[in-house]
N, C-alpha and C. Protein backbone atom coordinates (compact mmCIF):
# COMPACT_ATOMS: atom_id res chain seq x y z
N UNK A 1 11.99 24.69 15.55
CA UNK A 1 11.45 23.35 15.24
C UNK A 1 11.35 23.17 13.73
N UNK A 2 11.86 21.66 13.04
CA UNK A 2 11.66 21.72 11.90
C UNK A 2 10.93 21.41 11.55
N UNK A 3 10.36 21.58 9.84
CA UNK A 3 9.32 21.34 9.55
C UNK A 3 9.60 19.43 8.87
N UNK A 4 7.89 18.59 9.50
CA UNK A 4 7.74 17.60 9.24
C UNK A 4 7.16 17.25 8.10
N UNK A 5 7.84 16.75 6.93
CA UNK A 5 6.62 16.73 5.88
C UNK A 5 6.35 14.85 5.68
N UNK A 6 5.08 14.98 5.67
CA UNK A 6 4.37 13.44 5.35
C UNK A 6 3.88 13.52 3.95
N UNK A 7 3.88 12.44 3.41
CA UNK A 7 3.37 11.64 2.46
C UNK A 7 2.26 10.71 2.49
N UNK A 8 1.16 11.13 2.26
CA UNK A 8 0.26 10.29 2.22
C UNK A 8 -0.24 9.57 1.31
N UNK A 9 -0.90 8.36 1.12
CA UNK A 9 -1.35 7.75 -0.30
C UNK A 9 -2.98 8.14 -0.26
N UNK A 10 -3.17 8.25 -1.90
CA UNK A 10 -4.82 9.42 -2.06
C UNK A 10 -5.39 8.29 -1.61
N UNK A 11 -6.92 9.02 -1.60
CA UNK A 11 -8.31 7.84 -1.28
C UNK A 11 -8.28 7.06 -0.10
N UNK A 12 -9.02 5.92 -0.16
CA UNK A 12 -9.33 5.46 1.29
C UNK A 12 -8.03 5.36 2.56
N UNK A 13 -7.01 5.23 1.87
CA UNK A 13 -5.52 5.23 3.11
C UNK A 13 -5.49 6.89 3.36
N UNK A 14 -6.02 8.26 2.93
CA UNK A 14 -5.75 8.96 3.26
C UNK A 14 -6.88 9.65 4.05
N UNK A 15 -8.09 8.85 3.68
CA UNK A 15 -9.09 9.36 4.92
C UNK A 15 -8.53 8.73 6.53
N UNK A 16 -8.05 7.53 6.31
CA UNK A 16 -8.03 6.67 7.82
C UNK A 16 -6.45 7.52 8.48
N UNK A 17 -5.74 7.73 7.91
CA UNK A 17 -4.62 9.15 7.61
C UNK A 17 -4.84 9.93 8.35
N UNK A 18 -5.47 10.83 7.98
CA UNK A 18 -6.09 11.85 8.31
C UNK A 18 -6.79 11.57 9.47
N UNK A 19 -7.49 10.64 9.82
CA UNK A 19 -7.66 10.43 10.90
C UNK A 19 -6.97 10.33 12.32
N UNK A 20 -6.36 9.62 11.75
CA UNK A 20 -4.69 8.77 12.99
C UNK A 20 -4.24 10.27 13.16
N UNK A 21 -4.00 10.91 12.66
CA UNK A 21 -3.67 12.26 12.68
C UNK A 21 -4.23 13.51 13.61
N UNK A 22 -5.30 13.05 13.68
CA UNK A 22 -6.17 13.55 14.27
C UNK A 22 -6.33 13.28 15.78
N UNK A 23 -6.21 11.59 15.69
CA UNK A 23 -6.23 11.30 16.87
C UNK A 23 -5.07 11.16 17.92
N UNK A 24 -4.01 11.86 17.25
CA UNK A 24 -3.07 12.13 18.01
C UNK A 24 -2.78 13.53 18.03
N UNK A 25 -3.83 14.64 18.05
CA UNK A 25 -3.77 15.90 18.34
C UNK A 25 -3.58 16.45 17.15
N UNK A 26 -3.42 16.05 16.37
CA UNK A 26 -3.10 17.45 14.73
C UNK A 26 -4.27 17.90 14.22
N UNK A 27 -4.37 19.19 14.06
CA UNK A 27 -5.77 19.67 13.26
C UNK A 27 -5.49 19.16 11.74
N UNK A 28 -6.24 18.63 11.13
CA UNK A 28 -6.26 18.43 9.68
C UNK A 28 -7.48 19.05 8.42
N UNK A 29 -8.08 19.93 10.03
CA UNK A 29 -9.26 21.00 9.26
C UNK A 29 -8.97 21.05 7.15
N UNK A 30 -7.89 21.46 7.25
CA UNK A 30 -7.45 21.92 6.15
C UNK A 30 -7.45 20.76 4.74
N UNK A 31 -7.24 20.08 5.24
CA UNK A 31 -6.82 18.62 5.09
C UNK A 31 -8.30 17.89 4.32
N UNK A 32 -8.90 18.23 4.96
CA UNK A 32 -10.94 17.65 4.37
C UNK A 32 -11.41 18.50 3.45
N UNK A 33 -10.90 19.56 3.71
CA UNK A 33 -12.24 20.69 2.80
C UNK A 33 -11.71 20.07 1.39
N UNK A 34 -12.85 20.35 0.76
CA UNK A 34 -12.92 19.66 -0.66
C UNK A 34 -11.75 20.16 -1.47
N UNK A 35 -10.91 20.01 -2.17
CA UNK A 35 -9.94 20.77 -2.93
C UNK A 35 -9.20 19.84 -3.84
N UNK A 36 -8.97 20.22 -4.82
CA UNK A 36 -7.79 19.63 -6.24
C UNK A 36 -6.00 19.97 -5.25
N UNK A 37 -5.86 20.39 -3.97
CA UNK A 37 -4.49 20.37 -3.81
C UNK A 37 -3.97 19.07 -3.47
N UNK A 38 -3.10 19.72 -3.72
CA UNK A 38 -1.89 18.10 -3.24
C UNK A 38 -0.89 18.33 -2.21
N UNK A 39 -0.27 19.44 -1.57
CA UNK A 39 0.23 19.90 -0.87
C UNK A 39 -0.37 20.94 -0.21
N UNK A 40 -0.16 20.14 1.35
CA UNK A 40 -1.44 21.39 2.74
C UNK A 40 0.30 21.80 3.94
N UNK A 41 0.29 22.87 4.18
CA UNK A 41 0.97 23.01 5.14
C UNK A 41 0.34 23.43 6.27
N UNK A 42 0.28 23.12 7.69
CA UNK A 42 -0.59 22.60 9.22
C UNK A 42 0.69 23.61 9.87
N UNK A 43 0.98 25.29 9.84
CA UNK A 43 1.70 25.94 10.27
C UNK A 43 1.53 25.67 12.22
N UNK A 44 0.54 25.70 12.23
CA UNK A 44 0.48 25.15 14.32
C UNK A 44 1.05 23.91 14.60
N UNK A 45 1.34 23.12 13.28
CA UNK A 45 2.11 22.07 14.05
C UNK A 45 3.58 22.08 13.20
N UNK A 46 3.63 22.53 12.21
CA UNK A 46 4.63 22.49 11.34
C UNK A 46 5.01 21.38 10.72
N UNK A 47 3.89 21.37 10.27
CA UNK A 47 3.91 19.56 9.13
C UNK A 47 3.18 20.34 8.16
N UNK A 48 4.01 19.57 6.98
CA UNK A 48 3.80 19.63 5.60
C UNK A 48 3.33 18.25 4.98
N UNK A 49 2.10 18.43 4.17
CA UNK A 49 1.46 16.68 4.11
C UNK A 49 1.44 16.80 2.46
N UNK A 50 1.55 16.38 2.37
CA UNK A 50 1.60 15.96 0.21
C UNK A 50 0.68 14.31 0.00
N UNK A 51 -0.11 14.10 -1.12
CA UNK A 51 -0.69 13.37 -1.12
C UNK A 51 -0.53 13.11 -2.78
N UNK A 52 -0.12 11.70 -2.53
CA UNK A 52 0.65 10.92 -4.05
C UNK A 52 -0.44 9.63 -4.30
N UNK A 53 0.06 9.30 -4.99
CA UNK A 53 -0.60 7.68 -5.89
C UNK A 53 0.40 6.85 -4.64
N UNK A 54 -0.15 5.88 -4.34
CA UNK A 54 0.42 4.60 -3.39
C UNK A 54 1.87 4.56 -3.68
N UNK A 55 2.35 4.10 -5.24
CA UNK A 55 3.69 3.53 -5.60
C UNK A 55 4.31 4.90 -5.41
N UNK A 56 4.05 6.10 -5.85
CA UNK A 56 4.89 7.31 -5.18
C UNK A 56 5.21 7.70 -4.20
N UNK A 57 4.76 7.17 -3.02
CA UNK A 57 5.35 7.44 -1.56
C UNK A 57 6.43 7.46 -1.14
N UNK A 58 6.83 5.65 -1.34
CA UNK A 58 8.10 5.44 -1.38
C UNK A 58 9.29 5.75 -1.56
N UNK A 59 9.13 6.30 -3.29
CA UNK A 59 9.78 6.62 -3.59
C UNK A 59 10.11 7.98 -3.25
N UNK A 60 9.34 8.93 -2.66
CA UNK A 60 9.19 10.29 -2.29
C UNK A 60 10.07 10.12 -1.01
N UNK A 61 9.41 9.24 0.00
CA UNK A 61 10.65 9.28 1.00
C UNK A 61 12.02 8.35 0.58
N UNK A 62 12.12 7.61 -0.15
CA UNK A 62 13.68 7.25 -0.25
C UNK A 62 14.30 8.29 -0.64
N UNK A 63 13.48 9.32 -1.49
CA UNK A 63 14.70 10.36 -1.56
C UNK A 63 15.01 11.59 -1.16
N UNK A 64 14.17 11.16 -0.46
CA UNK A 64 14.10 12.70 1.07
C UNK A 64 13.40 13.49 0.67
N UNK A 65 12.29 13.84 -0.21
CA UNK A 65 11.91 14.91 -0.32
C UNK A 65 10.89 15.14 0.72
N UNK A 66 10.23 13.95 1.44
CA UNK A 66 9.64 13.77 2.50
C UNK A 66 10.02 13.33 3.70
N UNK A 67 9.84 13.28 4.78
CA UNK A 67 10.08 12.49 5.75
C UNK A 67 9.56 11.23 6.34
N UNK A 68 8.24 11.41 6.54
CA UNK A 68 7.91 10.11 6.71
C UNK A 68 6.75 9.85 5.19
N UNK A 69 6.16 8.76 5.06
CA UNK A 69 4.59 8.30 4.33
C UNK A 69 4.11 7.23 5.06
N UNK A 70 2.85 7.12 4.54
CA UNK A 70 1.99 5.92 4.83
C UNK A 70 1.57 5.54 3.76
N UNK A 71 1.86 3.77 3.92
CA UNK A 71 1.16 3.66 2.43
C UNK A 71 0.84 2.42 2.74
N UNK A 72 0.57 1.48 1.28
CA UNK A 72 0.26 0.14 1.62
C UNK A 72 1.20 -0.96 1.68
N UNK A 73 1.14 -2.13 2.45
CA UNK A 73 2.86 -3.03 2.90
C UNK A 73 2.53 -3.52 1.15
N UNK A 74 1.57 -3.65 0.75
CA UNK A 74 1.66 -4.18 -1.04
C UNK A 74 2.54 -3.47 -1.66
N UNK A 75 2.50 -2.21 -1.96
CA UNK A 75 3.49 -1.41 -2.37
C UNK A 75 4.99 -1.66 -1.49
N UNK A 76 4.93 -1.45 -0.64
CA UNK A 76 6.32 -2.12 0.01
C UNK A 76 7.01 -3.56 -0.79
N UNK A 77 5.91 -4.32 -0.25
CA UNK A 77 6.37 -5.47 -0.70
C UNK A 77 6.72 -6.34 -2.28
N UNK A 78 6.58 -5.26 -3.40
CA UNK A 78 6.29 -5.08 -4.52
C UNK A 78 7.97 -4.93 -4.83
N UNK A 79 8.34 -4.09 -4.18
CA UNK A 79 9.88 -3.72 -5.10
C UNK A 79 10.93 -3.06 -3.83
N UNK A 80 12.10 -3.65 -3.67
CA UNK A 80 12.80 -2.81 -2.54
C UNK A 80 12.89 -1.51 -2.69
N UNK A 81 13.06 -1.53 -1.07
CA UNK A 81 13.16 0.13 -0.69
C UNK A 81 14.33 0.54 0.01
N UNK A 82 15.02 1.62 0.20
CA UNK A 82 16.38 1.93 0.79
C UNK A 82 15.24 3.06 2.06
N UNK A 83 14.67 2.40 2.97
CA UNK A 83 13.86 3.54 3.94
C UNK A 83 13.43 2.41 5.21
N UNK A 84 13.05 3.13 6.34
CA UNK A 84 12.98 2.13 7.12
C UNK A 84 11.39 2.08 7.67
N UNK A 85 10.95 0.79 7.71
CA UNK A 85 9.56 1.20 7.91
C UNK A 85 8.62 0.40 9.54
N UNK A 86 8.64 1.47 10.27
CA UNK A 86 8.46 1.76 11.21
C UNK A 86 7.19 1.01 12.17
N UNK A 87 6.16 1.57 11.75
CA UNK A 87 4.56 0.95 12.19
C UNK A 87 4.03 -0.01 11.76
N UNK A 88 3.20 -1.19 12.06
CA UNK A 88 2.16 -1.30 11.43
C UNK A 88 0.61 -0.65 11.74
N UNK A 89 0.36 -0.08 11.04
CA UNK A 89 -1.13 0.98 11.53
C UNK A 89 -2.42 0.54 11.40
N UNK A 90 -2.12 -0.91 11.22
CA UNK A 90 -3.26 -1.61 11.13
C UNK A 90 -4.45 -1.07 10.94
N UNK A 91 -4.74 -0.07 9.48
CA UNK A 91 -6.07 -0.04 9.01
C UNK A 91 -5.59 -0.25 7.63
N UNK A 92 -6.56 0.11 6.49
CA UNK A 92 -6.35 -0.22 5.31
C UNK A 92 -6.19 -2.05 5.04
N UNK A 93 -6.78 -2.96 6.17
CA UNK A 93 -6.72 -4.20 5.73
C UNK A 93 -6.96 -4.79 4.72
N UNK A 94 -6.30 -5.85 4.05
CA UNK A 94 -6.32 -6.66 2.81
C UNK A 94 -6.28 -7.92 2.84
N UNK A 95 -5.69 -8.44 1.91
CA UNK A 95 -4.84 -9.47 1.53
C UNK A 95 -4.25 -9.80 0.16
N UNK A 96 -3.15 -10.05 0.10
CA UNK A 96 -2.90 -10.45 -1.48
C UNK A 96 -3.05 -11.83 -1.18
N UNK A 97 -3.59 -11.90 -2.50
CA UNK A 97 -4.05 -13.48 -2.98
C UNK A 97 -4.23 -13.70 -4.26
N UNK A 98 -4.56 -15.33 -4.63
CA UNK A 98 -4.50 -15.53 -5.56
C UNK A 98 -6.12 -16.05 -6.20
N UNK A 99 -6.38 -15.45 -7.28
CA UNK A 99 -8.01 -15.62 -7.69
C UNK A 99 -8.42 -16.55 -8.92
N UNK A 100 -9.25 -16.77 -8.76
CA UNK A 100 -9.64 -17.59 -10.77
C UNK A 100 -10.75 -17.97 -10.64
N UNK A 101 -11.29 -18.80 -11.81
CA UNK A 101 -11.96 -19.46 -11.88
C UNK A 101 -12.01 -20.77 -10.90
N UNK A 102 -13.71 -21.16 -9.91
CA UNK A 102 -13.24 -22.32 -8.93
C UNK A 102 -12.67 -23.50 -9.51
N UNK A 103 -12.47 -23.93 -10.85
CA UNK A 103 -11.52 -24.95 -11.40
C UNK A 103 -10.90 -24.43 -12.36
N UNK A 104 -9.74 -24.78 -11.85
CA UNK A 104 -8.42 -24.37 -12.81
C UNK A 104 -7.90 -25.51 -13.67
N UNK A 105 -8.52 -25.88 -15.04
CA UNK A 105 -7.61 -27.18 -15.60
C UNK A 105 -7.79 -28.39 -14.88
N UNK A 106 -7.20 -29.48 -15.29
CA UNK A 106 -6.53 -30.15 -14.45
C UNK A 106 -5.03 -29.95 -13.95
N UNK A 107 -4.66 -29.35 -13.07
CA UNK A 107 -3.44 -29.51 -12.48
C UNK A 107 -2.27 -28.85 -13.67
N UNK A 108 -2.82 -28.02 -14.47
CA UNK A 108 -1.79 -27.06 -15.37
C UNK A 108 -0.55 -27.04 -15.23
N UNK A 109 0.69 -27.06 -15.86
CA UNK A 109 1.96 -27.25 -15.32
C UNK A 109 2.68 -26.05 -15.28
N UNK A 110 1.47 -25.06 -16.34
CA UNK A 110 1.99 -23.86 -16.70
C UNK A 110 0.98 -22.98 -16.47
N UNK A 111 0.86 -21.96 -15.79
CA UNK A 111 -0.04 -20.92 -15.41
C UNK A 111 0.42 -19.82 -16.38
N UNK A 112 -1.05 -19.32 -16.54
CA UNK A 112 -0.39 -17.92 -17.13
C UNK A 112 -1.29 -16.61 -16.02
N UNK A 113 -0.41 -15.99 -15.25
CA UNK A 113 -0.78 -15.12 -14.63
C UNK A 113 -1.01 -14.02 -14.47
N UNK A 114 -2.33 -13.13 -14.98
CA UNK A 114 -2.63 -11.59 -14.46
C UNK A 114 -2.13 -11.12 -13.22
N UNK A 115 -1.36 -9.44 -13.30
CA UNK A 115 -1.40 -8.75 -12.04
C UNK A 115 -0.79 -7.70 -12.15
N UNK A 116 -0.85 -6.44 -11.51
CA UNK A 116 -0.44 -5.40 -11.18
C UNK A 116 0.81 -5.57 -10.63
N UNK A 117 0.76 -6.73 -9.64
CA UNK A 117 2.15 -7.24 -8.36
C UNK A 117 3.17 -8.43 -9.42
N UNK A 118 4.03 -7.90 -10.19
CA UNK A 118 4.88 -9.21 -10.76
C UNK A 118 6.37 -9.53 -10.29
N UNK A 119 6.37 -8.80 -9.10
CA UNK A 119 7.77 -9.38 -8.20
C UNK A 119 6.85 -9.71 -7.39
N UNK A 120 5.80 -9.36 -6.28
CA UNK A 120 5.52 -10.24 -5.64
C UNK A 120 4.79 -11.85 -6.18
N UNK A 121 4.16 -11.83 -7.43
CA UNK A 121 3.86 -13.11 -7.99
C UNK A 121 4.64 -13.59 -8.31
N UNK A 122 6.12 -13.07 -9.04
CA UNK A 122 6.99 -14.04 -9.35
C UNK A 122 7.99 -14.92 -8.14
N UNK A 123 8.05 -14.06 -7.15
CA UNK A 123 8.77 -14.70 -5.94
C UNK A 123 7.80 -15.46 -5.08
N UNK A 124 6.43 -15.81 -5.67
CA UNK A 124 5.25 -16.35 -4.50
C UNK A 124 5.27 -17.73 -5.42
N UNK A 125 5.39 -17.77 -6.65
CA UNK A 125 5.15 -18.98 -7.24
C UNK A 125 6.79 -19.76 -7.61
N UNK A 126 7.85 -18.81 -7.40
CA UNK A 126 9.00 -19.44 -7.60
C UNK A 126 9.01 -20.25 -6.11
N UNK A 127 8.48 -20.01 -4.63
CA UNK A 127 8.87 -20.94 -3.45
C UNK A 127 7.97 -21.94 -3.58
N UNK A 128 7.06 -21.78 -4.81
CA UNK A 128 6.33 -22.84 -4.96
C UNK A 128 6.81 -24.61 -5.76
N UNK A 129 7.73 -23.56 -6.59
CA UNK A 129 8.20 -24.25 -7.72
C UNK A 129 6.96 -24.51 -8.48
N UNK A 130 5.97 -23.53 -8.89
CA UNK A 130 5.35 -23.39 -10.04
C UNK A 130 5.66 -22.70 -10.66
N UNK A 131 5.75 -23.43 -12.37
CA UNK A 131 5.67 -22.11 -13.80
C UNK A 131 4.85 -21.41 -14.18
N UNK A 132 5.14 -20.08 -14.23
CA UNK A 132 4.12 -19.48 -14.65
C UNK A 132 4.62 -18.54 -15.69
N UNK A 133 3.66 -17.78 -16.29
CA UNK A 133 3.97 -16.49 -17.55
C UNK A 133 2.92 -15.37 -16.80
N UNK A 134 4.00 -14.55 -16.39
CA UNK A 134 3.59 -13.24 -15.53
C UNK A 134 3.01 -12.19 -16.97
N UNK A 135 1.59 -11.52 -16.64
CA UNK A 135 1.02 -10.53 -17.85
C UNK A 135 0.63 -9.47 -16.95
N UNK A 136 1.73 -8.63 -17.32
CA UNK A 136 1.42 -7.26 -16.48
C UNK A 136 -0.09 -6.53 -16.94
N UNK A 137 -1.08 -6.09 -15.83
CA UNK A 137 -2.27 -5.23 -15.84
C UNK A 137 -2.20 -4.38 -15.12
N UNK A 138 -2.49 -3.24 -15.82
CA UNK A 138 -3.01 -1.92 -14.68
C UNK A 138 -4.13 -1.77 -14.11
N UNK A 139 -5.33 -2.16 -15.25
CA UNK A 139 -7.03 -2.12 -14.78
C UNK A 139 -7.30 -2.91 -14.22
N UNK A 140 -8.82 -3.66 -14.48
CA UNK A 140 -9.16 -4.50 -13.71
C UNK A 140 -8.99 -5.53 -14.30
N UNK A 141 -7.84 -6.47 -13.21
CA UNK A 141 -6.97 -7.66 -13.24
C UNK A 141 -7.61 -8.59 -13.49
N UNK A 142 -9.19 -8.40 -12.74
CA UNK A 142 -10.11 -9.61 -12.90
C UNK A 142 -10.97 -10.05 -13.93
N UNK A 143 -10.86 -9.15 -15.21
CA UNK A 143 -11.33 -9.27 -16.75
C UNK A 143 -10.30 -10.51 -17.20
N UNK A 144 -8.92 -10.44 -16.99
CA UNK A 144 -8.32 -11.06 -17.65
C UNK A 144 -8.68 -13.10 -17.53
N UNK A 145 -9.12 -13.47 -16.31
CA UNK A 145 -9.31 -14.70 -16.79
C UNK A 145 -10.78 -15.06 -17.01
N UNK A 146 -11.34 -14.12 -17.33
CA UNK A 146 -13.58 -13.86 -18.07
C UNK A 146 -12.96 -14.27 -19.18
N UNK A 147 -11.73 -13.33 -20.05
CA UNK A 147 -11.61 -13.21 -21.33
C UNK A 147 -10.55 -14.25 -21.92
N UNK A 148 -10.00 -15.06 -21.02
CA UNK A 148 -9.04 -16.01 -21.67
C UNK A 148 -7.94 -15.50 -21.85
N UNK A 149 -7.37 -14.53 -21.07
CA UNK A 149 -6.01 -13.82 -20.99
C UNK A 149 -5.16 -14.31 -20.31
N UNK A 150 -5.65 -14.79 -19.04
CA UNK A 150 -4.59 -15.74 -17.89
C UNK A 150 -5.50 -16.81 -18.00
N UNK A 151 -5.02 -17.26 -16.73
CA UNK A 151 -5.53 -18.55 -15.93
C UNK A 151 -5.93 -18.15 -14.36
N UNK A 152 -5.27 -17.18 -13.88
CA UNK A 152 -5.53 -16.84 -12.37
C UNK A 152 -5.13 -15.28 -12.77
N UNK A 153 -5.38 -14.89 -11.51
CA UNK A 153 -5.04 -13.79 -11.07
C UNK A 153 -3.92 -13.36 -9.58
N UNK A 154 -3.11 -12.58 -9.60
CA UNK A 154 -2.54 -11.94 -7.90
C UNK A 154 -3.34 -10.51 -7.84
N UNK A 155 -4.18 -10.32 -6.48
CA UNK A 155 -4.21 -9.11 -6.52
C UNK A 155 -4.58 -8.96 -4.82
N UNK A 156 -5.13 -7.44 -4.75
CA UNK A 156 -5.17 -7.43 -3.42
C UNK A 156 -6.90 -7.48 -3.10
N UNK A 157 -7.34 -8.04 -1.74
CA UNK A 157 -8.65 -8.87 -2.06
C UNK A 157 -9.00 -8.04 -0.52
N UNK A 158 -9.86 -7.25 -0.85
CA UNK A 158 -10.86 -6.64 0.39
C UNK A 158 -11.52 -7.73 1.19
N UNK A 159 -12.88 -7.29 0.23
CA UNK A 159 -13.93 -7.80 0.63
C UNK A 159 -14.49 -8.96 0.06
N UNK A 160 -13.87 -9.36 -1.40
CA UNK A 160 -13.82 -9.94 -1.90
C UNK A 160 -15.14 -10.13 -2.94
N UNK A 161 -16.19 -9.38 -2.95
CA UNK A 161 -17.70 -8.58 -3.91
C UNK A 161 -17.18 -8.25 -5.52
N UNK A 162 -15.79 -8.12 -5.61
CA UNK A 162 -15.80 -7.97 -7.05
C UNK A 162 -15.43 -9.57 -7.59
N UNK A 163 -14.71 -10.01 -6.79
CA UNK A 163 -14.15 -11.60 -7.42
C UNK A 163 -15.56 -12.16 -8.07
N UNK A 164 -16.52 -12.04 -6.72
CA UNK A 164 -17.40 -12.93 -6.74
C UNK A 164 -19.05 -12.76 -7.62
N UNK A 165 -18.75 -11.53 -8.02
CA UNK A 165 -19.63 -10.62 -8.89
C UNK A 165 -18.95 -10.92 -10.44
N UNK A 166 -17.76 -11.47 -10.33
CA UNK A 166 -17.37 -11.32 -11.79
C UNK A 166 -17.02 -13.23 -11.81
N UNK A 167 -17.34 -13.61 -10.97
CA UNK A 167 -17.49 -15.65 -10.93
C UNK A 167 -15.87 -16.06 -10.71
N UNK A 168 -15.16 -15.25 -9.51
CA UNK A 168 -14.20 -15.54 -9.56
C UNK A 168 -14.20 -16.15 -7.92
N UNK A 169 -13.21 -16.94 -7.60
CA UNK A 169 -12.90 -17.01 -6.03
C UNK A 169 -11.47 -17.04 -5.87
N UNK A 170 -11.33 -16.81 -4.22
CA UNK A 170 -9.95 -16.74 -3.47
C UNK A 170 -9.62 -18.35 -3.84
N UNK A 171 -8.17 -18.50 -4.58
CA UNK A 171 -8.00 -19.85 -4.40
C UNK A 171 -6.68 -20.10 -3.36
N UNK A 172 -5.99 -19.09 -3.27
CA UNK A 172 -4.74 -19.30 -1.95
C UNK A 172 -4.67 -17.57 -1.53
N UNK A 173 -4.03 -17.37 -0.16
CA UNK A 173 -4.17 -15.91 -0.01
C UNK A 173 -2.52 -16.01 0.81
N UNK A 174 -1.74 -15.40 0.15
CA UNK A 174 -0.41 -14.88 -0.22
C UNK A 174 0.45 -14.29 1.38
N UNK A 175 -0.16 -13.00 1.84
CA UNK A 175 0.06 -12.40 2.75
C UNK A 175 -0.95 -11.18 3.15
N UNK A 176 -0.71 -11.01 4.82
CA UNK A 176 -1.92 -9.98 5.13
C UNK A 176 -1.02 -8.57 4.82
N UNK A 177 -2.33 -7.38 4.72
CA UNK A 177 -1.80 -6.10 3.79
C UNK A 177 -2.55 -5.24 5.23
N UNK A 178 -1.47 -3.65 5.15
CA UNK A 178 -2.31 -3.23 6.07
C UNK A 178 -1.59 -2.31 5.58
N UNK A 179 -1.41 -0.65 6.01
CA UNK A 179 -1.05 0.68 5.76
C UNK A 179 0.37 0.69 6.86
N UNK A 180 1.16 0.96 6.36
CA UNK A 180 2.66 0.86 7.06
C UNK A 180 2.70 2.79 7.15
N UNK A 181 3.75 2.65 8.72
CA UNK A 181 4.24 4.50 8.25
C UNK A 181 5.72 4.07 7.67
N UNK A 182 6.33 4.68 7.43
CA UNK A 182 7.73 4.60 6.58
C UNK A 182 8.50 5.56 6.99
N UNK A 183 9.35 5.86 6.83
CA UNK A 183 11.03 7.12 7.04
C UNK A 183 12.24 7.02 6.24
N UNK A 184 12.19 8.48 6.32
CA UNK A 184 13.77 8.43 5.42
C UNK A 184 14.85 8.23 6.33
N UNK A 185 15.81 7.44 5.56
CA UNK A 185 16.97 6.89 6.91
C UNK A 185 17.79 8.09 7.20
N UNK A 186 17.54 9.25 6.80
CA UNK A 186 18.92 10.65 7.02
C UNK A 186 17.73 11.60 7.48
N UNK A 187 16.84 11.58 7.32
CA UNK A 187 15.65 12.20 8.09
C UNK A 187 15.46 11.78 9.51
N UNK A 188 15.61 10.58 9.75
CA UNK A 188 15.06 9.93 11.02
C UNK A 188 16.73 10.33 12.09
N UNK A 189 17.39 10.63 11.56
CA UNK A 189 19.01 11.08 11.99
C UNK A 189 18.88 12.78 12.22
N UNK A 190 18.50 13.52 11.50
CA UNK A 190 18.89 14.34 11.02
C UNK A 190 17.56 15.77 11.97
N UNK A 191 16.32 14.84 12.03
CA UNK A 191 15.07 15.55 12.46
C UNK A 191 14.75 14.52 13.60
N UNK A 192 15.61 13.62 14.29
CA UNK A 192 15.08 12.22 15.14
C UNK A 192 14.23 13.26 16.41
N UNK A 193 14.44 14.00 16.63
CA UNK A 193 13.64 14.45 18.27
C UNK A 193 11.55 14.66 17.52
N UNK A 194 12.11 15.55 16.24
CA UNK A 194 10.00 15.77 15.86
C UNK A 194 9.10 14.33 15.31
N UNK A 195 10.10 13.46 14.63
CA UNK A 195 9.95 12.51 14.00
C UNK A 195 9.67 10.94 15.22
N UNK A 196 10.50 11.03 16.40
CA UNK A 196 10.09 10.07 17.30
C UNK A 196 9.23 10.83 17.93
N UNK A 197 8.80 11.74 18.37
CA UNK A 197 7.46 12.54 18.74
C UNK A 197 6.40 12.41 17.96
N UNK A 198 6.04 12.18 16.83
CA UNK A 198 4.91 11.72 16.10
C UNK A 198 4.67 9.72 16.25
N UNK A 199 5.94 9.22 16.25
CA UNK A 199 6.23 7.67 16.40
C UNK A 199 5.81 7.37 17.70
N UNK A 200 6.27 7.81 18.69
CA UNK A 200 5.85 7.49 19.93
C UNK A 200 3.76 7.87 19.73
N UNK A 201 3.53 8.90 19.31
CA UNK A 201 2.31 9.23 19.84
C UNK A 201 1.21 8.04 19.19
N UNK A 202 1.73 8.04 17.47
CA UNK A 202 0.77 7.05 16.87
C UNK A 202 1.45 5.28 17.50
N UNK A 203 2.16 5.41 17.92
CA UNK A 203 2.81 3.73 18.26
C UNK A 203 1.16 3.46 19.34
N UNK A 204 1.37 4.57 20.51
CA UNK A 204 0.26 4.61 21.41
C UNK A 204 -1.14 4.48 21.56
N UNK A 205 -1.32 5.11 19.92
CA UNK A 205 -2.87 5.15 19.29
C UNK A 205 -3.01 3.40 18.68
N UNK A 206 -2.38 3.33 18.14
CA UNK A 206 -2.48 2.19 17.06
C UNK A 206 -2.28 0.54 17.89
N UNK A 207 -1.40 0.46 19.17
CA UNK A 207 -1.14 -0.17 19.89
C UNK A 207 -1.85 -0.46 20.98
């Protein structure tokens, strides 16, 4: 039997992870205990799990060094992928949306927009046929229109306690976000009997 290796994304997508995991029979004992690793190998089941930053998943399985990941459809939906993606695992819920101040101008012709996401903002306001000036951020997106940097914001919106703590609100909400599993397309060929044996089991859990 070969060995399965997953990709997981750190922090809250890898506790609910670890879970789903669980609840389809895998010990992940190993997996919780407190530790700085990044790579656990689960020899009773023969999965190998590695745990990356969100935007590294992807890219980890497009190029096979993994087999499957889970990550967020934001990251998916951010930049193409050559991988095929399989589940929706409906935890890790979101939304991308769009934030600001509750009055924006009058009717601005030109936005200037904060975000982490600038292919998904630029392809959300081009079906709009609004202009905008995309300002790439890594931190927190939502300083930028306190300080007169944008005009709005794209980002991804929980609960929505920081918008509204920092005097911001939801002014349109984009698309729903949830934790996708993913596959490599020569993996899913190549390992298809261990790989639809994990697909079938979580399709069952999650469904």
């Amino acid at each position: 039997m070969e060995t399965i290796k997953i990709a997981m994304t750190k922090g809250r997508l890898a506790k609910y992870s670890i879970e789903l995991l669980e609840e389809i029979g895998i010990d992940c004992k190993e997996l919780k205990e407190d530790s700085r690793k990044l790579v656990f190998f689960l020899p009773q089941h023969n999965i190998e799990v590695i745990l990356l930053k969100g935007m590294d998943v992807p890219t980890y399985v497009e190029h096979g060094v993994v087999d499957m990941g889970i990550v967020g459809k934001d990251v998916l939906m951010e930049q193409e992928w050559q991988l095929y993606e399989v589940v929706d695992l409906k935890f890790g819920r979101c939304k991308f949306s769009v934030a600001g101040k509750p009055v924006i101008g009058n009717g601005k012709k030109h936005l200037r927009v904060a975000t982490k996401y600038p292919n998904v903002t630029r392809k959300h306001f081009a079906q709009k046929g609004q202009s905008v000036e995309i300002i790439r951020q890594e931190g927190s997106v939502e300083l930028a229109p306190l300080m007169g940097l944008s005009d709005i914001i794209v980002d991804i919106v929980e609960t929505g306690k920081t918008l509204k703590e920092n005097g911001l609100v939801v002014l349109e909400d984009i698309a729903d976000i949830s934790a996708r599993l993913i596959l490599n397309k020569v993996s899913y060929k190549t390992k298809k009997k261990e790989i639809t044996t994990i697909i079938d089991l979580i399709e069952k859990k999650v469904n």
